[in-house]
C-alpha atoms as a PDB file:
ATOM      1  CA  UNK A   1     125.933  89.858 135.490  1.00  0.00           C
ATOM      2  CA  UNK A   2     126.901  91.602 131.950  1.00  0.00           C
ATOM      3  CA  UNK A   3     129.012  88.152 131.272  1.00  0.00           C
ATOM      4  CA  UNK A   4     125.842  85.721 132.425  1.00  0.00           C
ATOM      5  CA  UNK A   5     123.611  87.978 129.681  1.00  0.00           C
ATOM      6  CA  UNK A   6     126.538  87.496 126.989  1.00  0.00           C
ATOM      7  CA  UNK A   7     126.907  83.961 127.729  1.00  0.00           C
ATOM      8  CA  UNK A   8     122.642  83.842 127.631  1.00  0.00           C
ATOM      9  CA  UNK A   9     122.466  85.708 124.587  1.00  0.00           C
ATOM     10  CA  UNK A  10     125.108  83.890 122.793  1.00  0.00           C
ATOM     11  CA  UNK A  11     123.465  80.184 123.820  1.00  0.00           C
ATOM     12  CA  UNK A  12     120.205  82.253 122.035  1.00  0.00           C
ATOM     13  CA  UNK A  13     121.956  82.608 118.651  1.00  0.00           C
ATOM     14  CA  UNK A  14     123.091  78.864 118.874  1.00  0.00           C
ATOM     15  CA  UNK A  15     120.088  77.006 119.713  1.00  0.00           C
ATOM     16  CA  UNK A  16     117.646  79.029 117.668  1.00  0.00           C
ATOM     17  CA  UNK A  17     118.418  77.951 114.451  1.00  0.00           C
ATOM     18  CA  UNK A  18     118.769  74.077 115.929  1.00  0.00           C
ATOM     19  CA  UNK A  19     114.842  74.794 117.381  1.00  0.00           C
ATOM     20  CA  UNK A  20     113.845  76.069 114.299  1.00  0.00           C
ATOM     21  CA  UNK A  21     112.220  79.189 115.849  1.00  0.00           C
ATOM     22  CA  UNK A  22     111.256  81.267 113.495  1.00  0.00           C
ATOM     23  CA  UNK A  23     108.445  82.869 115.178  1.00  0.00           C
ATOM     24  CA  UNK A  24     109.216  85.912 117.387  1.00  0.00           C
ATOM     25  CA  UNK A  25     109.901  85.564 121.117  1.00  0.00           C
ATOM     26  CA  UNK A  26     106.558  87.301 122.441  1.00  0.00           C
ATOM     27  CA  UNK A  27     107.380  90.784 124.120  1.00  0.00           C
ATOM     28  CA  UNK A  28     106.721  91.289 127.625  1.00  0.00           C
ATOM     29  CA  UNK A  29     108.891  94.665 128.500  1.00  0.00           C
ATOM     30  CA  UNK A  30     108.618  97.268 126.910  1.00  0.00           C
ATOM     31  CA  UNK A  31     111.083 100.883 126.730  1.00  0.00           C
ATOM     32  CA  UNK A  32     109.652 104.074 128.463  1.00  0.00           C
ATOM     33  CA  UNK A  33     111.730 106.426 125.931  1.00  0.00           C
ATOM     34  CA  UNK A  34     111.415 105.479 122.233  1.00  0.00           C
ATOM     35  CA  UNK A  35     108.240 106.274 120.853  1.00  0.00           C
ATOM     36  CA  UNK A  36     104.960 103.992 120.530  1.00  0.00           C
ATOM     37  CA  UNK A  37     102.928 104.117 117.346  1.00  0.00           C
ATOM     38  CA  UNK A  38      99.605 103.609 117.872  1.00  0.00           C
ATOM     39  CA  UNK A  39      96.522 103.877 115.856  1.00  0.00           C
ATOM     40  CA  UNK A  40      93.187 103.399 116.868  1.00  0.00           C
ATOM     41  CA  UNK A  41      90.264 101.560 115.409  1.00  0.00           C
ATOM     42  CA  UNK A  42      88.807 105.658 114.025  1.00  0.00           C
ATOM     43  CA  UNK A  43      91.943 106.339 112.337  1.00  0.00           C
ATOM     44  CA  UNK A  44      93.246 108.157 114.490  1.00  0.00           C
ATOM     45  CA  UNK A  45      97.194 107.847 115.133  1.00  0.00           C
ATOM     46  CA  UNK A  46      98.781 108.782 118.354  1.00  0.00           C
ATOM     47  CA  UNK A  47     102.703 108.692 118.722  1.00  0.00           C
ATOM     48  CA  UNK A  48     104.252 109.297 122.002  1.00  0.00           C
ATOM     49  CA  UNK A  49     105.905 107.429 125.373  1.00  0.00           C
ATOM     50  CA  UNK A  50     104.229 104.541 126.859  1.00  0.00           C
ATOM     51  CA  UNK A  51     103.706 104.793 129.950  1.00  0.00           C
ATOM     52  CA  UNK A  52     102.337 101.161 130.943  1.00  0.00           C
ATOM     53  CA  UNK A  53     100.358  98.407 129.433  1.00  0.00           C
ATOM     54  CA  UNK A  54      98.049  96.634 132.304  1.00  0.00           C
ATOM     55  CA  UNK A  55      97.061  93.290 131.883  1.00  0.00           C
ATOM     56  CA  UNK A  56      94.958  90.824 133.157  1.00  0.00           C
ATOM     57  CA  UNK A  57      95.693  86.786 133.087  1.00  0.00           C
ATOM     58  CA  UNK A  58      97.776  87.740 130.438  1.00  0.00           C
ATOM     59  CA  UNK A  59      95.251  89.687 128.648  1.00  0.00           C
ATOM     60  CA  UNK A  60      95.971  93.060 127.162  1.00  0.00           C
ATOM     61  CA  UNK A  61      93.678  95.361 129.448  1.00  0.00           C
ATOM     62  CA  UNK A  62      94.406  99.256 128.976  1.00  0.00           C
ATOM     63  CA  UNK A  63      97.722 101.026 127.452  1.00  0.00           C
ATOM     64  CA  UNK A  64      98.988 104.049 129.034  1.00  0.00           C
ATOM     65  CA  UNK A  65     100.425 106.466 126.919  1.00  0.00           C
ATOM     66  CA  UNK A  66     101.424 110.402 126.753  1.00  0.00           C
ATOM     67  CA  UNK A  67     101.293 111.807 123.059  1.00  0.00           C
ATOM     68  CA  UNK A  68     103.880 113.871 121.869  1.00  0.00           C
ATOM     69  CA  UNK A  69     102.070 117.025 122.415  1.00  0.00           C
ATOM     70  CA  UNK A  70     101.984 115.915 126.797  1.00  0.00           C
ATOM     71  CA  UNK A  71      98.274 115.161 126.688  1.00  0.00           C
ATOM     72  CA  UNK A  72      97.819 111.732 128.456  1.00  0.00           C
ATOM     73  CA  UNK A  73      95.417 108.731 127.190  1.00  0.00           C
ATOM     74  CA  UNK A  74      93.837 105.846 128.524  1.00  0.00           C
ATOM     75  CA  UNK A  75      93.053 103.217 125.870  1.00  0.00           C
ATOM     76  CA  UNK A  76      91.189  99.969 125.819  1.00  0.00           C
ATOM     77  CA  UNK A  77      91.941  96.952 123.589  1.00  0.00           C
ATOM     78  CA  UNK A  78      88.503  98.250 121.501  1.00  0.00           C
ATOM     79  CA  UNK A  79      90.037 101.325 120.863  1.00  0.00           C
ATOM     80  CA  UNK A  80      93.112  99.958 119.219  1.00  0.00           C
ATOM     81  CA  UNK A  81      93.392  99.048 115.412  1.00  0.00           C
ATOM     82  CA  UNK A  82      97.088  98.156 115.682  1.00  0.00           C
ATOM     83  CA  UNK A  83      99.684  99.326 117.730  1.00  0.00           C
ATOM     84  CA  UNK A  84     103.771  99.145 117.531  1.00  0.00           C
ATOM     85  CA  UNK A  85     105.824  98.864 120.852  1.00  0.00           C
ATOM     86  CA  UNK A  86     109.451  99.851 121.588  1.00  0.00           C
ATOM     87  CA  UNK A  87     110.936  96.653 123.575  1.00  0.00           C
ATOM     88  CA  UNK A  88     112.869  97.539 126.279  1.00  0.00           C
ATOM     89  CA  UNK A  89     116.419  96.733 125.818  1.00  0.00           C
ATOM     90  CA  UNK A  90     116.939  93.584 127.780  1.00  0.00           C
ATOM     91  CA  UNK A  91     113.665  92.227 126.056  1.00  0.00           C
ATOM     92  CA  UNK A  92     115.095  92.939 122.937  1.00  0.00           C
ATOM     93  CA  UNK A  93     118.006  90.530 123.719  1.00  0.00           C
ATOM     94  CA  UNK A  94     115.870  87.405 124.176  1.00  0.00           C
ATOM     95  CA  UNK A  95     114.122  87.608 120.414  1.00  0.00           C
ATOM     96  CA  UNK A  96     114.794  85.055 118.251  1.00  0.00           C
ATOM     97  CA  UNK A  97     116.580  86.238 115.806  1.00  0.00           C
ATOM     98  CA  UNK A  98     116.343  83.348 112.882  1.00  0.00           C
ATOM     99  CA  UNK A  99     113.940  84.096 110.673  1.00  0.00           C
ATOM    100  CA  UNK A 100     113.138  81.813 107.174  1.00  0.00           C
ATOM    101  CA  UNK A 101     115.422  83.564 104.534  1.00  0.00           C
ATOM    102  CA  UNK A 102     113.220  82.660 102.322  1.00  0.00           C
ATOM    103  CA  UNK A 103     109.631  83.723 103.823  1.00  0.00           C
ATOM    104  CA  UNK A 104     110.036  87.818 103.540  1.00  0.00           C
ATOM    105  CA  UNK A 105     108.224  87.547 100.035  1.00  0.00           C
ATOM    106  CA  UNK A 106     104.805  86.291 102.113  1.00  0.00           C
ATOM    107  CA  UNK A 107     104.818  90.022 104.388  1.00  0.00           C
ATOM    108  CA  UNK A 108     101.682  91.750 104.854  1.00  0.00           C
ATOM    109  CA  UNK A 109     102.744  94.632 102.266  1.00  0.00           C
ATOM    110  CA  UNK A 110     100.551  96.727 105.032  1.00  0.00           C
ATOM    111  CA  UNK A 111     102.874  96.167 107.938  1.00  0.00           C
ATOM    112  CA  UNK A 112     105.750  98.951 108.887  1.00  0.00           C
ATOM    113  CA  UNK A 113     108.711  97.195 107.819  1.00  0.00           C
ATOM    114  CA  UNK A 114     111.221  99.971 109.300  1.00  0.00           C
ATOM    115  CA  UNK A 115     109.478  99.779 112.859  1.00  0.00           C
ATOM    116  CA  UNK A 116     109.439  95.572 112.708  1.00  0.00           C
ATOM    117  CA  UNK A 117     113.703  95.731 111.525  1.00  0.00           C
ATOM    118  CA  UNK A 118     114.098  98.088 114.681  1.00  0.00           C
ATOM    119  CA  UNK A 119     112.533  94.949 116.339  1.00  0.00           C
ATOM    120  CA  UNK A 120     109.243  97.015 117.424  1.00  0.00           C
ATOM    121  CA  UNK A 121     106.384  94.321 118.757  1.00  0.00           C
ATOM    122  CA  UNK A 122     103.564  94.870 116.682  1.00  0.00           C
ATOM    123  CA  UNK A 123     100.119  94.146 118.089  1.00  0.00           C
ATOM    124  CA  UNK A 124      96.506  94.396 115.815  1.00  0.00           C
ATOM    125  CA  UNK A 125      92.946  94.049 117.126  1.00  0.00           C
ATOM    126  CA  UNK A 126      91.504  90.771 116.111  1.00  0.00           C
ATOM    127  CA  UNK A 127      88.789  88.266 117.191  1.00  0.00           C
ATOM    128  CA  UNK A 128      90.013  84.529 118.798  1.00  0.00           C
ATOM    129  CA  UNK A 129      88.099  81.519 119.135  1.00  0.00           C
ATOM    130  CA  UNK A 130      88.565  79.925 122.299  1.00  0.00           C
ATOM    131  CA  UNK A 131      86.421  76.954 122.809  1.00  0.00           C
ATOM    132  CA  UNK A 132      82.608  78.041 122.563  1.00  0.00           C
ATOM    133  CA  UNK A 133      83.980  81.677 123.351  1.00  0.00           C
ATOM    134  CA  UNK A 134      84.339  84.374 120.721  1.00  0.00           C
ATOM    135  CA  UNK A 135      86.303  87.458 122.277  1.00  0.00           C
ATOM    136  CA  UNK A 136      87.712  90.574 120.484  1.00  0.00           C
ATOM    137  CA  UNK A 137      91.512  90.783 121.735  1.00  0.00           C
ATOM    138  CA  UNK A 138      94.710  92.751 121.350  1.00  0.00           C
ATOM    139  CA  UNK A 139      97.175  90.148 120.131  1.00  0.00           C
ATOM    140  CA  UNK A 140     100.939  90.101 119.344  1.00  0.00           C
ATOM    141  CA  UNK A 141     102.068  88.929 115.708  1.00  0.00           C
ATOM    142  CA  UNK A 142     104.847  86.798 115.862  1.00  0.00           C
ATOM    143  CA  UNK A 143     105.386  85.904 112.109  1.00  0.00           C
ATOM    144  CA  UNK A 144     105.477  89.349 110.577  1.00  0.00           C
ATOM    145  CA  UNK A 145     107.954  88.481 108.133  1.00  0.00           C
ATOM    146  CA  UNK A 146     105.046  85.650 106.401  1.00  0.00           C
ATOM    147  CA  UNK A 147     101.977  87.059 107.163  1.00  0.00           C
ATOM    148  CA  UNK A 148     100.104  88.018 104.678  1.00  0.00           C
ATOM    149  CA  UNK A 149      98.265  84.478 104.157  1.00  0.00           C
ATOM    150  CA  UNK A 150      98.620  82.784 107.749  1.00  0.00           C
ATOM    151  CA  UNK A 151      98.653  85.182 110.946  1.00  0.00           C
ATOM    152  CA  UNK A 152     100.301  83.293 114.043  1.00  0.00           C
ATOM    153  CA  UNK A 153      99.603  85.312 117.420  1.00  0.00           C
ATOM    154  CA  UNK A 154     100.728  84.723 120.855  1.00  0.00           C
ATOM    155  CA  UNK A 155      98.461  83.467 123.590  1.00  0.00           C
ATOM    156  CA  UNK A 156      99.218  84.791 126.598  1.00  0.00           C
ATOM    157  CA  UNK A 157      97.615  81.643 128.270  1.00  0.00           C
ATOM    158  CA  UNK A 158      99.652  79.402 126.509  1.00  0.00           C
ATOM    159  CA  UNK A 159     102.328  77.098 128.266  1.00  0.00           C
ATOM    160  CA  UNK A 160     105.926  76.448 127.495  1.00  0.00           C
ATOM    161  CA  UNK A 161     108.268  73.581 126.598  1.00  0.00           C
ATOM    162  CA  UNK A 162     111.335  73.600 128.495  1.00  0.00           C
ATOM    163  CA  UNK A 163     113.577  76.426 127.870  1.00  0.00           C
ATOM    164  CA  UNK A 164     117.197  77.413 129.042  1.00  0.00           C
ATOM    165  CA  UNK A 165     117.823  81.124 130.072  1.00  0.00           C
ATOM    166  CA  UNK A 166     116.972  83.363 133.062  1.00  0.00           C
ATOM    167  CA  UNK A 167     114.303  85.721 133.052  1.00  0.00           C
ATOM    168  CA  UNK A 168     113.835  87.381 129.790  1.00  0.00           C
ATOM    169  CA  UNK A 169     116.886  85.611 128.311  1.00  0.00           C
ATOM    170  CA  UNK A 170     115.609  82.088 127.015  1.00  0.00           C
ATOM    171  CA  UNK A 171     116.413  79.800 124.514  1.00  0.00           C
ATOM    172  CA  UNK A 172     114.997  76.410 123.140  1.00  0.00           C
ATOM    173  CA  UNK A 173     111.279  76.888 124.743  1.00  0.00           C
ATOM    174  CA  UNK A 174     108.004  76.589 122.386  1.00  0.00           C
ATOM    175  CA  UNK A 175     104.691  77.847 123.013  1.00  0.00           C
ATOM    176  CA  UNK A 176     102.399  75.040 123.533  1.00  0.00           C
ATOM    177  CA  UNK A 177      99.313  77.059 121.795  1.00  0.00           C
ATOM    178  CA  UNK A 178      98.973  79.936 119.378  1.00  0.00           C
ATOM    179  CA  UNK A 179      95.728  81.947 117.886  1.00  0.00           C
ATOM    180  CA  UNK A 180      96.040  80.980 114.121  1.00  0.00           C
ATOM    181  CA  UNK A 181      93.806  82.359 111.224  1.00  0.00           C
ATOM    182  CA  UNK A 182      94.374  81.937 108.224  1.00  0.00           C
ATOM    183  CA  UNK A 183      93.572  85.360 106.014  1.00  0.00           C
ATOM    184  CA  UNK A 184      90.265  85.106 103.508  1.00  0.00           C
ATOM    185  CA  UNK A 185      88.898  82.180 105.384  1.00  0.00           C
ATOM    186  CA  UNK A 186      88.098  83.839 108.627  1.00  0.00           C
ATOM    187  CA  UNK A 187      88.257  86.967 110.128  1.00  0.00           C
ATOM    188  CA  UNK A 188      88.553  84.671 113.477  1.00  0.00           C
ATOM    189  CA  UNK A 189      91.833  82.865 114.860  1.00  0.00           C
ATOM    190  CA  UNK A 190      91.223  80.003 116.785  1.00  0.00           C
ATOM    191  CA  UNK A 191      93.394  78.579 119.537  1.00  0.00           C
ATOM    192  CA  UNK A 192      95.969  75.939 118.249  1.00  0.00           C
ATOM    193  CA  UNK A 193      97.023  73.318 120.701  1.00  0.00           C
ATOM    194  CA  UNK A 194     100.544  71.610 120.761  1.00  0.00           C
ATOM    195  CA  UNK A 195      98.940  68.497 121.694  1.00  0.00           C
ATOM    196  CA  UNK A 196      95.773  68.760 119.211  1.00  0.00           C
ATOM    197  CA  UNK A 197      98.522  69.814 116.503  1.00  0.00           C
ATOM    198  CA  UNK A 198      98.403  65.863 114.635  1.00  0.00           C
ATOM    199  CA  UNK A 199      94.695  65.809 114.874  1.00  0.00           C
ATOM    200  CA  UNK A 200      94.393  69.755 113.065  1.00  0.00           C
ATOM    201  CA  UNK A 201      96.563  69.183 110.536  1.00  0.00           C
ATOM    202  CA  UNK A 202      95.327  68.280 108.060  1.00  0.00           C
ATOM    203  CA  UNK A 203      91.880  70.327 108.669  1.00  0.00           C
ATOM    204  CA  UNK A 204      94.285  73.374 108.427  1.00  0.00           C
ATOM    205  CA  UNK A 205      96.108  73.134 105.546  1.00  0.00           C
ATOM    206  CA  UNK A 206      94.537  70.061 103.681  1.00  0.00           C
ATOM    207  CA  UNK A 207      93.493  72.422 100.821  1.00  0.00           C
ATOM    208  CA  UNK A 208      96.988  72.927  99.572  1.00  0.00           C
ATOM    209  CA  UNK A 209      98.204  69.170  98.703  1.00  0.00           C
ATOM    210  CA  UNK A 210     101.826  70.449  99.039  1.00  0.00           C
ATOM    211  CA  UNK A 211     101.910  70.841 102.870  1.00  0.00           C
ATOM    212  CA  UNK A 212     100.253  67.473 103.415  1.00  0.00           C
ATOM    213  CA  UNK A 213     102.531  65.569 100.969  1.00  0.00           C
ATOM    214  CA  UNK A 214     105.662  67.551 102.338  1.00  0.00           C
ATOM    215  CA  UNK A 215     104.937  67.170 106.280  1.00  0.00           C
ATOM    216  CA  UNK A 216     103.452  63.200 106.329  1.00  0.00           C
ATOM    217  CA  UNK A 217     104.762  63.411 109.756  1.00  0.00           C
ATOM    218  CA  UNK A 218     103.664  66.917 111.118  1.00  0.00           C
ATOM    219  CA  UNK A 219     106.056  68.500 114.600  1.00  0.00           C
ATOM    220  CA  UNK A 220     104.326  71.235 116.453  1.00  0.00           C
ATOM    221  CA  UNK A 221     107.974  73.269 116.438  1.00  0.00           C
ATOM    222  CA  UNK A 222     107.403  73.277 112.774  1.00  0.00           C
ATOM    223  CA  UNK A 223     104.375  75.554 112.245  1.00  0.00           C
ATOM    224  CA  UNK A 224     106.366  78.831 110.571  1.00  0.00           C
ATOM    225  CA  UNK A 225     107.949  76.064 107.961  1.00  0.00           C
ATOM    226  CA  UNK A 226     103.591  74.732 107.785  1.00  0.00           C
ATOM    227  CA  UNK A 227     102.361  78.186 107.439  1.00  0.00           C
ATOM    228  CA  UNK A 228     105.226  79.392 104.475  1.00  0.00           C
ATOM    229  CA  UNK A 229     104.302  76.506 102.346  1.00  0.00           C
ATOM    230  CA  UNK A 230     100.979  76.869 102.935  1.00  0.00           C
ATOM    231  CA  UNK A 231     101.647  80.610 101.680  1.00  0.00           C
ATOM    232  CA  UNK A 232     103.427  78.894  98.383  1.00  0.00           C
ATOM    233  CA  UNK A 233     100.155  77.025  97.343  1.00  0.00           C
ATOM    234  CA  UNK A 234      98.232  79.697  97.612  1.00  0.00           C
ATOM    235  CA  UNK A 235     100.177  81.766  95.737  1.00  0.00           C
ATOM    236  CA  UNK A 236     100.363  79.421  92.750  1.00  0.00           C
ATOM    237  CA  UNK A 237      96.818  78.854  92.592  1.00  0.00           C
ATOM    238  CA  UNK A 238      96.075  82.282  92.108  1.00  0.00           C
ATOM    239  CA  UNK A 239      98.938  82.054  88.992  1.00  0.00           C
ATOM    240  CA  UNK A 240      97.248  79.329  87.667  1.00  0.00           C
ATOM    241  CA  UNK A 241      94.220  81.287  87.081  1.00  0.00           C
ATOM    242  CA  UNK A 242      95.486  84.009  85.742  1.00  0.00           C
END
């Protein structure tokens, strides 16, 4: 078994720069001994052992938790500001671990960096547009090294491309959707779409020139690469007003 998860984790490193995944492998397990930050939408911070996170379709439902005082809480997803999660260890082994050297510049300057290096998943409360529906959700960030202009989440509804691996331990598989919003346009992410990915395009990032004249021929598995430039643009047009 220890050789199969070796061989797995080494096929990770090897395909992951090929599938240019530079988005975060959502976390799904999550270690009952390091402690959880969490802080919730008063202010309040509570540090302690998780106990369990219940979930519904996918859908972050309550978190269990005991602070480090004993005293146990119950929480709901409109409690929650933001919360960072210890992965268990065999999670941890299926991240992808190739992030854009270049993209650490574009971090939300408000994000724990220490917790996100120690590979922490890092969930925030946030509204998603899903077809006529608005609903307030607890969503994992998955580019938290270039977030500060675009903010890709997972969607636990979402489908995969094919992927090699067993159980936790995959490599080469895409989400087919994401929540996307991108920051001082909308407080909302909407639901991106692998196969509606050619039609957005341009919608999404046509006010920065750059990303349309760069990616003429947009792929879905190159969204992080979409959402850096994008950053880029920005950036320079607030220098050019200066």
């Amino acid at each position: 078994m220890l050789k199969k998860i070796i061989t797995l984790f080494a096929l990770c490193i090897f395909i992951s720069p090929v599938f240019a995944q530079e988005l975060l492998t959502p976390t799904f397990q999550y270690s009952h001994k390091k402690t959880a930050y969490i802080t919730l939408a008063d202010g309040t911070e509570i540090k302690g052992t998780l106990k369990d996170v219940d979930r519904k379709k996918g859908l972050i439902e309550e978190i269990k938790i005991v602070d480090l005082e004993g005293k146990k809480h119950k929480l709901t997803p409109d409690q929650v500001k933001h919360m960072y999660l210890p992965p268990s260890g065999l999670d941890k082994l299926g991240k992808a671990i190739d992030f854009l050297n270049d993209a650490r510049r574009w971090t939300d300057d408000k994000l724990d960096q220490d917790l996100l290096g120690k590979n922490y998943a890092y969930f925030e409360n946030s509204k998603v547009q899903v077809k006529k529906k608005q609903l307030t959700l607890l969503v994992q960030l998955l580019n938290p090294t270039f977030s500060k202009s675009v903010k890709i989440y997972h969607d636990p509804m979402a489908g995969e491309t094919a992927s090699i691996g067993v159980g936790p331990i995959k490599a080469g598989g895409i989400a087919k959707s994401y929540y996307v919003k991108v920051v001082g346009q909308s407080d909302v992410a909407t639901r991106l779409k692998k196969k509606d990915y050619s039609a957005e395009f341009k919608p999404m990032w046509g006010s920065c020139e750059a990303v349309v004249a760069e990616y003429a021929s947009p792929k879905w598995r190159d969204l992080s690469k979409h959402a850096v430039k994008f950053s880029e643009c920005g950036a320079e047009s607030k220098e050019g007003t200066l």
